[in-house]
PDB file of N, CA and C in Angstrom:
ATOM      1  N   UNK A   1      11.250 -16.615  15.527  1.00  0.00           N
ATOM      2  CA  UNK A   1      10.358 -15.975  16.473  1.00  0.00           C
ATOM      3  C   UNK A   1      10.585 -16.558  17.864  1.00  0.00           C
ATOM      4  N   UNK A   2      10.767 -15.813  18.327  1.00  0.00           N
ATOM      5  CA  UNK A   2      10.949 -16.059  20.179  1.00  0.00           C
ATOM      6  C   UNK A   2       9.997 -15.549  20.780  1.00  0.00           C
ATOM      7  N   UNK A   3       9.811 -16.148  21.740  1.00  0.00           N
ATOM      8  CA  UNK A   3       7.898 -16.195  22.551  1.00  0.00           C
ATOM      9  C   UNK A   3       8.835 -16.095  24.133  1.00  0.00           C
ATOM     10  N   UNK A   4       8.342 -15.478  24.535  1.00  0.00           N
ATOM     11  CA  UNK A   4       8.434 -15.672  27.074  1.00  0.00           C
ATOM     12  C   UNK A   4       7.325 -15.179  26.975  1.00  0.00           C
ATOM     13  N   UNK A   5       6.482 -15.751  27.978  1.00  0.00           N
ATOM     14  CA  UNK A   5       5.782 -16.341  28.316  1.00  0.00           C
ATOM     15  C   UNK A   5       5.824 -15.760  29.978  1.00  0.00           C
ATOM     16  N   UNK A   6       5.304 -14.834  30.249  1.00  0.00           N
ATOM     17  CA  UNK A   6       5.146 -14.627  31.837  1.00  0.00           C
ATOM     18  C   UNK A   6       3.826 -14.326  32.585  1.00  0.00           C
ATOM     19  N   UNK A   7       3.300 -14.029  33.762  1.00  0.00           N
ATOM     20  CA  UNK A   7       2.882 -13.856  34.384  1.00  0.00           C
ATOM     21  C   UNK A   7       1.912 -14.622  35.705  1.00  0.00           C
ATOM     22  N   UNK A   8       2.300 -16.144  35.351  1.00  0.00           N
ATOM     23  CA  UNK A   8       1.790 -16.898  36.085  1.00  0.00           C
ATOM     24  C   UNK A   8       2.107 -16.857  37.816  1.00  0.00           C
ATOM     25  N   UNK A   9       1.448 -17.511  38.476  1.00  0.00           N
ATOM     26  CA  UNK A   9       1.512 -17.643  39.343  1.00  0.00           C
ATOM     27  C   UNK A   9       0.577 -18.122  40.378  1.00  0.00           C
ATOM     28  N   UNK A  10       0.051 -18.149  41.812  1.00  0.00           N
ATOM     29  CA  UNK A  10      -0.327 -18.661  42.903  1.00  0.00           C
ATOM     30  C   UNK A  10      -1.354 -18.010  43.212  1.00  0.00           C
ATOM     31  N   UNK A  11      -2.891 -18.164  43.130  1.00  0.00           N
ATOM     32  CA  UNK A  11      -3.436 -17.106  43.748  1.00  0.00           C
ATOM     33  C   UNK A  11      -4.867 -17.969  43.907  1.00  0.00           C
ATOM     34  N   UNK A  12      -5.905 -17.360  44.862  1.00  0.00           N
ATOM     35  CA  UNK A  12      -6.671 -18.464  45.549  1.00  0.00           C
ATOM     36  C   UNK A  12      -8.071 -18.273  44.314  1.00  0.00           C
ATOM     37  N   UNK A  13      -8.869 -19.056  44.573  1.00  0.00           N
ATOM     38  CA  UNK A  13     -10.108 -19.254  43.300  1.00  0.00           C
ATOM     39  C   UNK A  13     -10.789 -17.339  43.811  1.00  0.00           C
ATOM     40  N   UNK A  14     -11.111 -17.268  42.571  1.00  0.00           N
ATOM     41  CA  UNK A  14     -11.848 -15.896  42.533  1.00  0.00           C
ATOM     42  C   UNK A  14     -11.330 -14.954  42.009  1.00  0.00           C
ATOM     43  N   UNK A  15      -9.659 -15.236  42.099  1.00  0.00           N
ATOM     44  CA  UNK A  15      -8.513 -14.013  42.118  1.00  0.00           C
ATOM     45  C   UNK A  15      -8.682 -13.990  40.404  1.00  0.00           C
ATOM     46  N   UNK A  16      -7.698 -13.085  40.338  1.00  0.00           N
ATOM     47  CA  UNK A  16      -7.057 -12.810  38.954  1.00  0.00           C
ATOM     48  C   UNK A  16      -5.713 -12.714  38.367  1.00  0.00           C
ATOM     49  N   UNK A  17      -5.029 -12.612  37.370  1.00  0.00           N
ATOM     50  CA  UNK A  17      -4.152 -13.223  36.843  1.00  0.00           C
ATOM     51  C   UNK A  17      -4.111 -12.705  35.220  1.00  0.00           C
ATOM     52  N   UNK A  18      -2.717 -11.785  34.797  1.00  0.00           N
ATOM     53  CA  UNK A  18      -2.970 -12.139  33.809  1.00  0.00           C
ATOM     54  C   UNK A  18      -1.365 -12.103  32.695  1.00  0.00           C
ATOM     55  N   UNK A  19      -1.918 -13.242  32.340  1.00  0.00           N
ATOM     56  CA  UNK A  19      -0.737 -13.567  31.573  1.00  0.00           C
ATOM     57  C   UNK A  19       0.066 -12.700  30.254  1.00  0.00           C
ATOM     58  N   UNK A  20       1.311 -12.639  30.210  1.00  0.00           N
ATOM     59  CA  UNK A  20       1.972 -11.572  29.214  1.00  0.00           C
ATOM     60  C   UNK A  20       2.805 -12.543  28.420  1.00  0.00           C
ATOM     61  N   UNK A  21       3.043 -11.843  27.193  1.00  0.00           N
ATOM     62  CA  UNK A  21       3.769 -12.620  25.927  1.00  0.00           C
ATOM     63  C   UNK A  21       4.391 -12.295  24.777  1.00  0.00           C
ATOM     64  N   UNK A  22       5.495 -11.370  25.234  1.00  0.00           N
ATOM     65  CA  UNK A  22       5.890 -10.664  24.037  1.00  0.00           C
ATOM     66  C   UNK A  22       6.664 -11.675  22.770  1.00  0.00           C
ATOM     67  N   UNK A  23       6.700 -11.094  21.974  1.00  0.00           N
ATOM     68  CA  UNK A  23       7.408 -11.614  20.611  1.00  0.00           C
ATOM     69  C   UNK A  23       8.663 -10.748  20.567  1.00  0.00           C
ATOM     70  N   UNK A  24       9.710 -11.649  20.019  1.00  0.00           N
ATOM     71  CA  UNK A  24      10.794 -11.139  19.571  1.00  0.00           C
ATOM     72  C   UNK A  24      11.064 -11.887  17.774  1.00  0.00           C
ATOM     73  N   UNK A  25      11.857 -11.497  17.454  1.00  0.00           N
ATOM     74  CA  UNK A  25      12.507 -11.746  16.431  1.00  0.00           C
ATOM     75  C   UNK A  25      10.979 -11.847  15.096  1.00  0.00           C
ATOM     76  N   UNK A  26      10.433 -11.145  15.480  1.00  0.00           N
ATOM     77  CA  UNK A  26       9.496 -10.891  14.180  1.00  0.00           C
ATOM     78  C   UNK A  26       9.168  -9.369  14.098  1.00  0.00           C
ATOM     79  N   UNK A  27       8.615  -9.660  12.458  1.00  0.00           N
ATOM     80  CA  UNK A  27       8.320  -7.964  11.741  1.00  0.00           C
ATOM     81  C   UNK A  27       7.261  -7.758  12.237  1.00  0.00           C
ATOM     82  N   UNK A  28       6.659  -6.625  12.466  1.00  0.00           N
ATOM     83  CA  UNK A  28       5.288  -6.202  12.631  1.00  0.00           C
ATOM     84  C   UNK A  28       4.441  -6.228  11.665  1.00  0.00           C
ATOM     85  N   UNK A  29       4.336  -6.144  10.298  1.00  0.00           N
ATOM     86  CA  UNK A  29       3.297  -6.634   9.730  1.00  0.00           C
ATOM     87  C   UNK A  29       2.952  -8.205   9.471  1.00  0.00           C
ATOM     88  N   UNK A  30       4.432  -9.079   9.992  1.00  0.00           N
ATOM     89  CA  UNK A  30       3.552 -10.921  10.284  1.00  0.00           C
ATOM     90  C   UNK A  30       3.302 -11.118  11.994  1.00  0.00           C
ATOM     91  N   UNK A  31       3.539 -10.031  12.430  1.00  0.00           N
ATOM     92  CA  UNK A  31       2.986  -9.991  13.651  1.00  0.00           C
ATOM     93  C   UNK A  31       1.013  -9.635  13.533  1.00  0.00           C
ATOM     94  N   UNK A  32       1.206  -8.925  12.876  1.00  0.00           N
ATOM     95  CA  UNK A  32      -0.498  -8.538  12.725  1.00  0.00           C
ATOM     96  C   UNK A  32      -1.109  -9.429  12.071  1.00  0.00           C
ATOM     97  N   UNK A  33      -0.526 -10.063  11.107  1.00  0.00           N
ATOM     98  CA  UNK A  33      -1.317 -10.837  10.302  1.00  0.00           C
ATOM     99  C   UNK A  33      -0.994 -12.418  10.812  1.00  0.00           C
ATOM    100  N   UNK A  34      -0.798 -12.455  12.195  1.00  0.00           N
ATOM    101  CA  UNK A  34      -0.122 -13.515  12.830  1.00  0.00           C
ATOM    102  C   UNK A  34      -2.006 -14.431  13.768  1.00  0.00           C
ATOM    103  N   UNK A  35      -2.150 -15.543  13.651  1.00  0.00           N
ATOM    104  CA  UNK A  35      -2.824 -16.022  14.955  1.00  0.00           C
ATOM    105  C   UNK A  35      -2.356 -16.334  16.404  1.00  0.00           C
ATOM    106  N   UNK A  36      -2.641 -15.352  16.893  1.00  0.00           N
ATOM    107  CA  UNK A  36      -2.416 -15.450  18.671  1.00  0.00           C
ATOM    108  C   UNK A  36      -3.079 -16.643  19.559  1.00  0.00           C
ATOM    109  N   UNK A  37      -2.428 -17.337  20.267  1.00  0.00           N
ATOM    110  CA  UNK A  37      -3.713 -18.334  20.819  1.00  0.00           C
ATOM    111  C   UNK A  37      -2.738 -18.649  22.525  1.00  0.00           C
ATOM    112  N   UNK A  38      -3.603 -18.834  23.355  1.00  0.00           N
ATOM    113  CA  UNK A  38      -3.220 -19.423  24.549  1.00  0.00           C
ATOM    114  C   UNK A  38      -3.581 -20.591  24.604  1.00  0.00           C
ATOM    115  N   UNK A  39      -2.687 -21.912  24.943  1.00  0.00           N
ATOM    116  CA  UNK A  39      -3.261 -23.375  25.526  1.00  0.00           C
ATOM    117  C   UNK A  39      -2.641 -23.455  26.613  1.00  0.00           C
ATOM    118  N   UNK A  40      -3.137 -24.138  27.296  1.00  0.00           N
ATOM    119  CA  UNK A  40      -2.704 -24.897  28.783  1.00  0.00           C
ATOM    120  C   UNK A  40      -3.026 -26.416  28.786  1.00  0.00           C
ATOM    121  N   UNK A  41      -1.980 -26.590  29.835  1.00  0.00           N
ATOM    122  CA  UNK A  41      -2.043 -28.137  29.960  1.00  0.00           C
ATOM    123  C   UNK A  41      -1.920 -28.654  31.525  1.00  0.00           C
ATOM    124  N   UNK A  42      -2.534 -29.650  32.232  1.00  0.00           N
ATOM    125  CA  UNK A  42      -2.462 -29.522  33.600  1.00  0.00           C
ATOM    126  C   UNK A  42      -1.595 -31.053  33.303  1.00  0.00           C
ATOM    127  N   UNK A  43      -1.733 -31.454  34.804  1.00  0.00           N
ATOM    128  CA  UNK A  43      -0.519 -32.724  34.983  1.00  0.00           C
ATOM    129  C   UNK A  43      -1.370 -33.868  34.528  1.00  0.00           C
ATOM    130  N   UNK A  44      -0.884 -34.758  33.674  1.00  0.00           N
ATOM    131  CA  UNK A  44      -1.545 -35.468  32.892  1.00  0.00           C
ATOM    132  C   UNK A  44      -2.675 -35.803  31.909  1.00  0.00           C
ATOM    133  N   UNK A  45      -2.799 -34.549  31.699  1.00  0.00           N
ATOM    134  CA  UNK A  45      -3.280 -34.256  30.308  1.00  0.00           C
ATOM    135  C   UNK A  45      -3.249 -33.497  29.348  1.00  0.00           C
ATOM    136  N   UNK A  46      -3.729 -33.657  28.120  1.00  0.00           N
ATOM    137  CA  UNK A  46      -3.497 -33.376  26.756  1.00  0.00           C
ATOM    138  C   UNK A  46      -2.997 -31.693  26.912  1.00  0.00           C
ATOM    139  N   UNK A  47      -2.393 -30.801  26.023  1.00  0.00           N
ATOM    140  CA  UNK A  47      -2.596 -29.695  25.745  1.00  0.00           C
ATOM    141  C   UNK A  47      -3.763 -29.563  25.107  1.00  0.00           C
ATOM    142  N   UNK A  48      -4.612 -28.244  25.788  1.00  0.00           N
ATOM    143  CA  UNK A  48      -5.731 -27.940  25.664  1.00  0.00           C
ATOM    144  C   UNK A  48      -6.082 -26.517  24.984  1.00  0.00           C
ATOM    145  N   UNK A  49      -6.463 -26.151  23.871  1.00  0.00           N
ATOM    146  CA  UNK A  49      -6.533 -24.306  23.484  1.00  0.00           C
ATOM    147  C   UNK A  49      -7.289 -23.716  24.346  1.00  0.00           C
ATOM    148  N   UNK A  50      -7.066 -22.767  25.320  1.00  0.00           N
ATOM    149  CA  UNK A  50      -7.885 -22.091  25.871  1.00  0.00           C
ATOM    150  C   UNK A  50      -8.473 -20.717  25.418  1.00  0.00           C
ATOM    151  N   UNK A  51      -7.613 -19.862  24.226  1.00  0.00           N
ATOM    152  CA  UNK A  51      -8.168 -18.573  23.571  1.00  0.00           C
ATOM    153  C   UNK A  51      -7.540 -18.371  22.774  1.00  0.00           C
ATOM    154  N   UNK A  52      -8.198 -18.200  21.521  1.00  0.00           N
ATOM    155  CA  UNK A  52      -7.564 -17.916  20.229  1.00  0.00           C
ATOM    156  C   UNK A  52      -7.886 -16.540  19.573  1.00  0.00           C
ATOM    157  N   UNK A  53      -6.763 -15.865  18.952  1.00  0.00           N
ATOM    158  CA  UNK A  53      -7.209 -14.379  18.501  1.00  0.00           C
ATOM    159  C   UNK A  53      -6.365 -14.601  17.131  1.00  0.00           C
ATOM    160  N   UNK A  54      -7.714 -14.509  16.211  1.00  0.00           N
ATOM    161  CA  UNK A  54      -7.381 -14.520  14.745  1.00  0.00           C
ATOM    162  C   UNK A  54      -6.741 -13.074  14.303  1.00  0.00           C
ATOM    163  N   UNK A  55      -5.718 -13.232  13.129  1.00  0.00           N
ATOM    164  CA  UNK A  55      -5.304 -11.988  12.287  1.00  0.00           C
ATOM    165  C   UNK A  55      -6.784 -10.741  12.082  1.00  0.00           C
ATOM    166  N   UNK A  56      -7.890 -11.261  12.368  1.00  0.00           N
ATOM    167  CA  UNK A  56      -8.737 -10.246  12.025  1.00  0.00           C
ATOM    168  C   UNK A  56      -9.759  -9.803  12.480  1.00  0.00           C
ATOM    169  N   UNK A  57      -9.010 -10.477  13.824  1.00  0.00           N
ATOM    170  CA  UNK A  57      -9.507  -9.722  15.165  1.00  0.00           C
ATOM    171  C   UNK A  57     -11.278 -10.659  16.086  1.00  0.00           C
ATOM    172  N   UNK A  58     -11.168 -12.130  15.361  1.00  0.00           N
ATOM    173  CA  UNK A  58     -12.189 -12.122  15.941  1.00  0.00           C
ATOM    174  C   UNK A  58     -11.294 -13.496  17.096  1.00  0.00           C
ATOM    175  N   UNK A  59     -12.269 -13.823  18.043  1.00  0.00           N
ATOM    176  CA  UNK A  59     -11.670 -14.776  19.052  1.00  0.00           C
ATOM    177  C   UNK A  59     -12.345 -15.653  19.211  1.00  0.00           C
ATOM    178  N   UNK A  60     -11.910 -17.214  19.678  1.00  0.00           N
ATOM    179  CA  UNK A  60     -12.468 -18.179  20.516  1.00  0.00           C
ATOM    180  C   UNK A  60     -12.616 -18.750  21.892  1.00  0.00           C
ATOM    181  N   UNK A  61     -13.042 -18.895  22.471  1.00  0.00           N
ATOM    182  CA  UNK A  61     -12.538 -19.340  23.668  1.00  0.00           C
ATOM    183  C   UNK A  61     -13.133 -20.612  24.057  1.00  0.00           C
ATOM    184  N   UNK A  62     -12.346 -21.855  24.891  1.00  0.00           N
ATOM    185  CA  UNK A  62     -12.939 -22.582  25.365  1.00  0.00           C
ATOM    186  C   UNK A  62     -14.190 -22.243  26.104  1.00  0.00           C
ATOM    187  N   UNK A  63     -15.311 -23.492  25.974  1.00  0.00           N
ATOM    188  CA  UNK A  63     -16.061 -23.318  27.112  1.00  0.00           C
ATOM    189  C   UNK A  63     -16.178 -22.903  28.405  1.00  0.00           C
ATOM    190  N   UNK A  64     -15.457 -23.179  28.977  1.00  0.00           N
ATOM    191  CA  UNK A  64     -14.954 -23.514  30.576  1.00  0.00           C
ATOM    192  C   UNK A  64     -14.345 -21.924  31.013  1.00  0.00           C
ATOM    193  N   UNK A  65     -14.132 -20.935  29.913  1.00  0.00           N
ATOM    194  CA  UNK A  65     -12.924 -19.726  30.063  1.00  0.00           C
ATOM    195  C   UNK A  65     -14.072 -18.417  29.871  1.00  0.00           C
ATOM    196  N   UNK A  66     -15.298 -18.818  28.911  1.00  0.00           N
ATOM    197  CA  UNK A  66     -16.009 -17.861  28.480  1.00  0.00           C
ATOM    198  C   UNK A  66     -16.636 -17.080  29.753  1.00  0.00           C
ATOM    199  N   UNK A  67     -16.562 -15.858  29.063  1.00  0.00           N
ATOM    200  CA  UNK A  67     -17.166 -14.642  30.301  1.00  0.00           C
ATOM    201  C   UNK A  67     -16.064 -14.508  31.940  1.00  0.00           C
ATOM    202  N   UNK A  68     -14.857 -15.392  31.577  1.00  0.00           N
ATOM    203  CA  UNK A  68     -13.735 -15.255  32.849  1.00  0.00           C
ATOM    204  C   UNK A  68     -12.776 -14.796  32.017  1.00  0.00           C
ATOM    205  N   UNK A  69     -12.535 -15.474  30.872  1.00  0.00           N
ATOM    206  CA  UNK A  69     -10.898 -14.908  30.148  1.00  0.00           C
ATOM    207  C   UNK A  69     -10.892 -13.841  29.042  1.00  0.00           C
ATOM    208  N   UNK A  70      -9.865 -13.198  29.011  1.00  0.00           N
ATOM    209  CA  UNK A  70     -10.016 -12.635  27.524  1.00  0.00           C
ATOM    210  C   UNK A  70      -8.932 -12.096  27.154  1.00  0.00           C
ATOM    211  N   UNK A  71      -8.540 -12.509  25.656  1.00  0.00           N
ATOM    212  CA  UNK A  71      -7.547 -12.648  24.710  1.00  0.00           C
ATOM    213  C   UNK A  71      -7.295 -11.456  24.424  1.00  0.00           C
ATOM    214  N   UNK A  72      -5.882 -10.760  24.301  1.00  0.00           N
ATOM    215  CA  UNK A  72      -5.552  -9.321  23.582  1.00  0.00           C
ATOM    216  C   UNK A  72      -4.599  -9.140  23.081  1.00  0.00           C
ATOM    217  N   UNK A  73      -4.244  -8.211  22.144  1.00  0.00           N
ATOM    218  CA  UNK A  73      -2.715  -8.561  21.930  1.00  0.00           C
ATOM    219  C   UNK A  73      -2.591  -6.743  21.265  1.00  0.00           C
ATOM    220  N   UNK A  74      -1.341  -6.630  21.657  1.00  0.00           N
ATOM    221  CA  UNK A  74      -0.347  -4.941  21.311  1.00  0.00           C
ATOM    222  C   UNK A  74       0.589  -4.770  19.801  1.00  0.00           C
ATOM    223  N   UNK A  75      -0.184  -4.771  19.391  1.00  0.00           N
ATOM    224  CA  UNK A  75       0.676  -4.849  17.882  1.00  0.00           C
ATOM    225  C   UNK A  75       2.012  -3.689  18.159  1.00  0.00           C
ATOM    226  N   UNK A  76       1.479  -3.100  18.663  1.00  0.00           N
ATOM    227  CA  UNK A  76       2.973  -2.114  18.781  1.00  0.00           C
ATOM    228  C   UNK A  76       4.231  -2.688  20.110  1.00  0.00           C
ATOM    229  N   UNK A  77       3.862  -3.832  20.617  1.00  0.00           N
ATOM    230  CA  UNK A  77       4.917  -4.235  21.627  1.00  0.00           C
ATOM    231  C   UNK A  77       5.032  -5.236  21.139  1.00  0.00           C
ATOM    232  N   UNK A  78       4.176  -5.848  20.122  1.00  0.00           N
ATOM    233  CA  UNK A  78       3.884  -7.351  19.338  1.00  0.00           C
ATOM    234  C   UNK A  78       4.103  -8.301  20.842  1.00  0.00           C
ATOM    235  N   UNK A  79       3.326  -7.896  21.108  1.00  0.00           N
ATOM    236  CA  UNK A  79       2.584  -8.712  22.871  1.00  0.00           C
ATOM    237  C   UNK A  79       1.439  -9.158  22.630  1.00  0.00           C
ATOM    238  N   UNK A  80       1.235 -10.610  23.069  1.00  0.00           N
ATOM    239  CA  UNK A  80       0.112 -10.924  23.294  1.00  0.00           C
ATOM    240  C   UNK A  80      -0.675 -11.453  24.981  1.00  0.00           C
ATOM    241  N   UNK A  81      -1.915 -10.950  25.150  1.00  0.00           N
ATOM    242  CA  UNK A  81      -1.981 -11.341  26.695  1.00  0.00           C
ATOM    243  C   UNK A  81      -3.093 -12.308  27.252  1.00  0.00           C
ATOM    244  N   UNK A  82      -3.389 -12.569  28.408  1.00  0.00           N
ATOM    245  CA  UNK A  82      -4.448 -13.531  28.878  1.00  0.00           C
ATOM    246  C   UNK A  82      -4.625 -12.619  30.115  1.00  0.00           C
ATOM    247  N   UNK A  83      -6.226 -12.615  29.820  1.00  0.00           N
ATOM    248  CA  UNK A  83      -6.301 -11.604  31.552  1.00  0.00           C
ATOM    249  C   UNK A  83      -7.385 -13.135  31.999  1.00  0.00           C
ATOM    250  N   UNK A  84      -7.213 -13.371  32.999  1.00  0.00           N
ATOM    251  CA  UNK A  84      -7.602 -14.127  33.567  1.00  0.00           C
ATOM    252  C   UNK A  84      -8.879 -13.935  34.957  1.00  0.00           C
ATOM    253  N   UNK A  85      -9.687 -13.806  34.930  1.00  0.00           N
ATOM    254  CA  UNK A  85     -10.855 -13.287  36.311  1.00  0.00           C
ATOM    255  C   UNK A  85     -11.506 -14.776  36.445  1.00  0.00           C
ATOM    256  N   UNK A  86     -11.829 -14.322  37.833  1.00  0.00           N
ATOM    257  CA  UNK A  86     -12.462 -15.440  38.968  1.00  0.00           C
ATOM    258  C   UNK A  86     -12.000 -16.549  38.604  1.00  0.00           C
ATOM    259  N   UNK A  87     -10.666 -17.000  38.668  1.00  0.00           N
ATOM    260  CA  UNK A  87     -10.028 -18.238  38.526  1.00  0.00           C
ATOM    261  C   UNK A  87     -10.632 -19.010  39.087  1.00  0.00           C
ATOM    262  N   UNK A  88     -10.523 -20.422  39.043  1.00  0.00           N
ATOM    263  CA  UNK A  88     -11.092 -21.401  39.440  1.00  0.00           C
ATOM    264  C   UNK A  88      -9.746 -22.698  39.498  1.00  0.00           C
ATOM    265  N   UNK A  89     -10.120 -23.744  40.778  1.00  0.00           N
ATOM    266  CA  UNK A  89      -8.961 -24.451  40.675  1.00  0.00           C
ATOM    267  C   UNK A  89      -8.491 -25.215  39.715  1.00  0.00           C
ATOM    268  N   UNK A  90     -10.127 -25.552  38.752  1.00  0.00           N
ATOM    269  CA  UNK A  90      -9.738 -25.912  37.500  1.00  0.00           C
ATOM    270  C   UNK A  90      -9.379 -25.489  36.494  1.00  0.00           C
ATOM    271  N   UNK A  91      -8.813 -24.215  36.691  1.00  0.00           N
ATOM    272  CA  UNK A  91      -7.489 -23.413  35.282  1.00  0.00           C
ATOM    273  C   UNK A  91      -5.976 -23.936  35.920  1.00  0.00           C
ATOM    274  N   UNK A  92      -5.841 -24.609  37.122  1.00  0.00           N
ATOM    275  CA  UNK A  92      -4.279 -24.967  37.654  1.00  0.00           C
ATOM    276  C   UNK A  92      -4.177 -25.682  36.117  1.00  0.00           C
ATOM    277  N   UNK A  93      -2.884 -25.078  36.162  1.00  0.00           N
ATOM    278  CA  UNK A  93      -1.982 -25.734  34.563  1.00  0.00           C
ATOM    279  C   UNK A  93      -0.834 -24.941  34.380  1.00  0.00           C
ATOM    280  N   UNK A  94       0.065 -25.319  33.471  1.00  0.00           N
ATOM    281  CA  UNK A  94       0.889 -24.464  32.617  1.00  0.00           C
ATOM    282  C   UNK A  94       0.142 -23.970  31.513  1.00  0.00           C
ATOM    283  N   UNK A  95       0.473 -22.793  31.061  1.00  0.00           N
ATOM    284  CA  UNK A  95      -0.337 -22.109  30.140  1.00  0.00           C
ATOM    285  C   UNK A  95       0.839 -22.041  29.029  1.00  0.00           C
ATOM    286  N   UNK A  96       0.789 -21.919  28.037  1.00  0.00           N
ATOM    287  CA  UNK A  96       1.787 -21.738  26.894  1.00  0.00           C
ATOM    288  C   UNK A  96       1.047 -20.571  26.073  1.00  0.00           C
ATOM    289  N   UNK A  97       1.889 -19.485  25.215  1.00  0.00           N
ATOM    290  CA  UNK A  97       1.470 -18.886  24.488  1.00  0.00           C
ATOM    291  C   UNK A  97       1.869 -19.550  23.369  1.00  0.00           C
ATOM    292  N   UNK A  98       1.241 -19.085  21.718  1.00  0.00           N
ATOM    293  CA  UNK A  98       1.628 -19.218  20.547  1.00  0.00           C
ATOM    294  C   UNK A  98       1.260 -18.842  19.662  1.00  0.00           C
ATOM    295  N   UNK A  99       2.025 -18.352  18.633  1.00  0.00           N
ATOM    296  CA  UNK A  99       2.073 -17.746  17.588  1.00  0.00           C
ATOM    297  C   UNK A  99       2.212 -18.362  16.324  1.00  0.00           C
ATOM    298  N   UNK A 100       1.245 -18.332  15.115  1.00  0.00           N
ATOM    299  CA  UNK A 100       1.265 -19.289  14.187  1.00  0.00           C
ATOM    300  C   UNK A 100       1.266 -17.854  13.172  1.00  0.00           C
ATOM    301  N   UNK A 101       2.230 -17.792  12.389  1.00  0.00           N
ATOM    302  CA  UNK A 101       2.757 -16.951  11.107  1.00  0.00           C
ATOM    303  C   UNK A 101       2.413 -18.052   9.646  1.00  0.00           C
ATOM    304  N   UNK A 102       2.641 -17.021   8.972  1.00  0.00           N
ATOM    305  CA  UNK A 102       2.829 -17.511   7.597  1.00  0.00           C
ATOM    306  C   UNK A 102       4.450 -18.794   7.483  1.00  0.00           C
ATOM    307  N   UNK A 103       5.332 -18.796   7.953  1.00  0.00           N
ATOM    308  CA  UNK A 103       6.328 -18.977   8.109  1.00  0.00           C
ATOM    309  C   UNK A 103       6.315 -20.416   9.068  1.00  0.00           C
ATOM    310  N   UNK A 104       5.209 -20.341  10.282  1.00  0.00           N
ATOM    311  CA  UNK A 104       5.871 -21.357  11.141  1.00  0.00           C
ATOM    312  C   UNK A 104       4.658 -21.400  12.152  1.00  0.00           C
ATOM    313  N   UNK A 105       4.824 -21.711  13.037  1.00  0.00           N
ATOM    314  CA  UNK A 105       4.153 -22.009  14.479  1.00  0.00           C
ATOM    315  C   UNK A 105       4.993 -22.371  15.676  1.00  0.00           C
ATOM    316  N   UNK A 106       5.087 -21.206  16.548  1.00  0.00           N
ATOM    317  CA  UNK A 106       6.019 -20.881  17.604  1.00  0.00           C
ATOM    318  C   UNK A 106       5.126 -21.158  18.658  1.00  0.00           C
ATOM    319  N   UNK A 107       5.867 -21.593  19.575  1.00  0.00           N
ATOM    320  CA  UNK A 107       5.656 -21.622  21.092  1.00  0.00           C
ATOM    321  C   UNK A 107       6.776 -20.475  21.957  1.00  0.00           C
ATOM    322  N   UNK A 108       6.077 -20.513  23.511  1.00  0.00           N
ATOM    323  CA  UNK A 108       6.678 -19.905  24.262  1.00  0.00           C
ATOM    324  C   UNK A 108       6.838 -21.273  25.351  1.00  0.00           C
ATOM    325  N   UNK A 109       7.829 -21.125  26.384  1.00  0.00           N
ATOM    326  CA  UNK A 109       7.684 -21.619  27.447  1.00  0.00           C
ATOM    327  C   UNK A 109       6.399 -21.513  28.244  1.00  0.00           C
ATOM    328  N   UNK A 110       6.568 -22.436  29.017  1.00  0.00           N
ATOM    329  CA  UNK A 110       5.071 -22.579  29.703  1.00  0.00           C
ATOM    330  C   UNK A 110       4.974 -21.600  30.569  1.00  0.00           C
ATOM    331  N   UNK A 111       3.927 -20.858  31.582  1.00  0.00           N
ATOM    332  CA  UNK A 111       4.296 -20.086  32.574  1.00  0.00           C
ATOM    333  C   UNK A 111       2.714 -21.139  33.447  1.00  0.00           C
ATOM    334  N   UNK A 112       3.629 -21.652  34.781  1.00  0.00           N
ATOM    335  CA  UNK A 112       2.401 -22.206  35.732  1.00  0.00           C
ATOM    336  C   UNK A 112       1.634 -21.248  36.705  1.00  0.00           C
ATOM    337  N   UNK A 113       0.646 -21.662  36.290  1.00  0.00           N
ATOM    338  CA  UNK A 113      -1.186 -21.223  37.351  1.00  0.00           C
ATOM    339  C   UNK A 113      -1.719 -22.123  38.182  1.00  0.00           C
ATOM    340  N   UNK A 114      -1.001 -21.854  39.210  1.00  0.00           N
ATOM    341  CA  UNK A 114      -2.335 -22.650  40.313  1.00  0.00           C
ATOM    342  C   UNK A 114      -3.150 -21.427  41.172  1.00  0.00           C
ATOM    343  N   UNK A 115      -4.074 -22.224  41.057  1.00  0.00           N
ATOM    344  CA  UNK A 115      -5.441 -21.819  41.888  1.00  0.00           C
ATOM    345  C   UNK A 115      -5.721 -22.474  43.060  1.00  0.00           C
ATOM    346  N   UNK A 116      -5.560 -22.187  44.345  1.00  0.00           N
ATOM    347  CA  UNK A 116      -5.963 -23.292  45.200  1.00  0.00           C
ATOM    348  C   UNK A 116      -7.319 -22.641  45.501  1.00  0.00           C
ATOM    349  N   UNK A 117      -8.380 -23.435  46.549  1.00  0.00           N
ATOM    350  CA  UNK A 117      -9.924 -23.338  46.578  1.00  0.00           C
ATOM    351  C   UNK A 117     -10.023 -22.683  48.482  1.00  0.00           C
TER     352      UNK A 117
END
């Protein structure tokens, strides 16, 4: 499974942003029955989960993300996304997508978010 990881970028607190993540090299039915999740990590600290979307459709989200972010994913592009509203300077990070199958637990490259204030 191959993960990219795009849509990051530069944009001032308030803005929006939203991150894209297609899958390659997987079937569509362990794509559906796959857990979707976004983490980010800023400069010197831990990787952090910021939104998780279970095989059966229900989600989590960090504290800090609730009522700003929200998790989706295209079973027919086997894409998963992050829409991101009223950023704040504290989402600056690399964001990583990932995909956890029956099979494995994939990452994507990071894609960086800064927010300046």
């Amino acid at each position: 499974v191959q993960l990219q990881a795009s849509g990051g970028g530069s944009v001032q607190a308030g803005g929006s942003l939203k991150l894209s993540c297609p899958a390659r090299r997987i079937i569509l039915s362990t794509f559906i029955r796959s857990r979707m999740a976004w983490y980010r990590q800023a400069p010197g600290k831990q990787r952090d989960l910021v939104a998780e979307l279970s095989s059966s459709g229900s989600v989590n989200y960090q504290d800090s993300v609730k009522g700003r972010f929200t998790i989706s994913k295209d079973n027919a592009k086997r894409a998963v996304y992050l829409q991101m509203n009223s950023l704040e300077p504290e989402d600056t990070a690399v964001y990583y997508c990932n995909i956890e199958t029956v099979s494995g637990n994939y990452w994507g490259q990071g894609t960086q978010v800064t927010v300046s204030s």
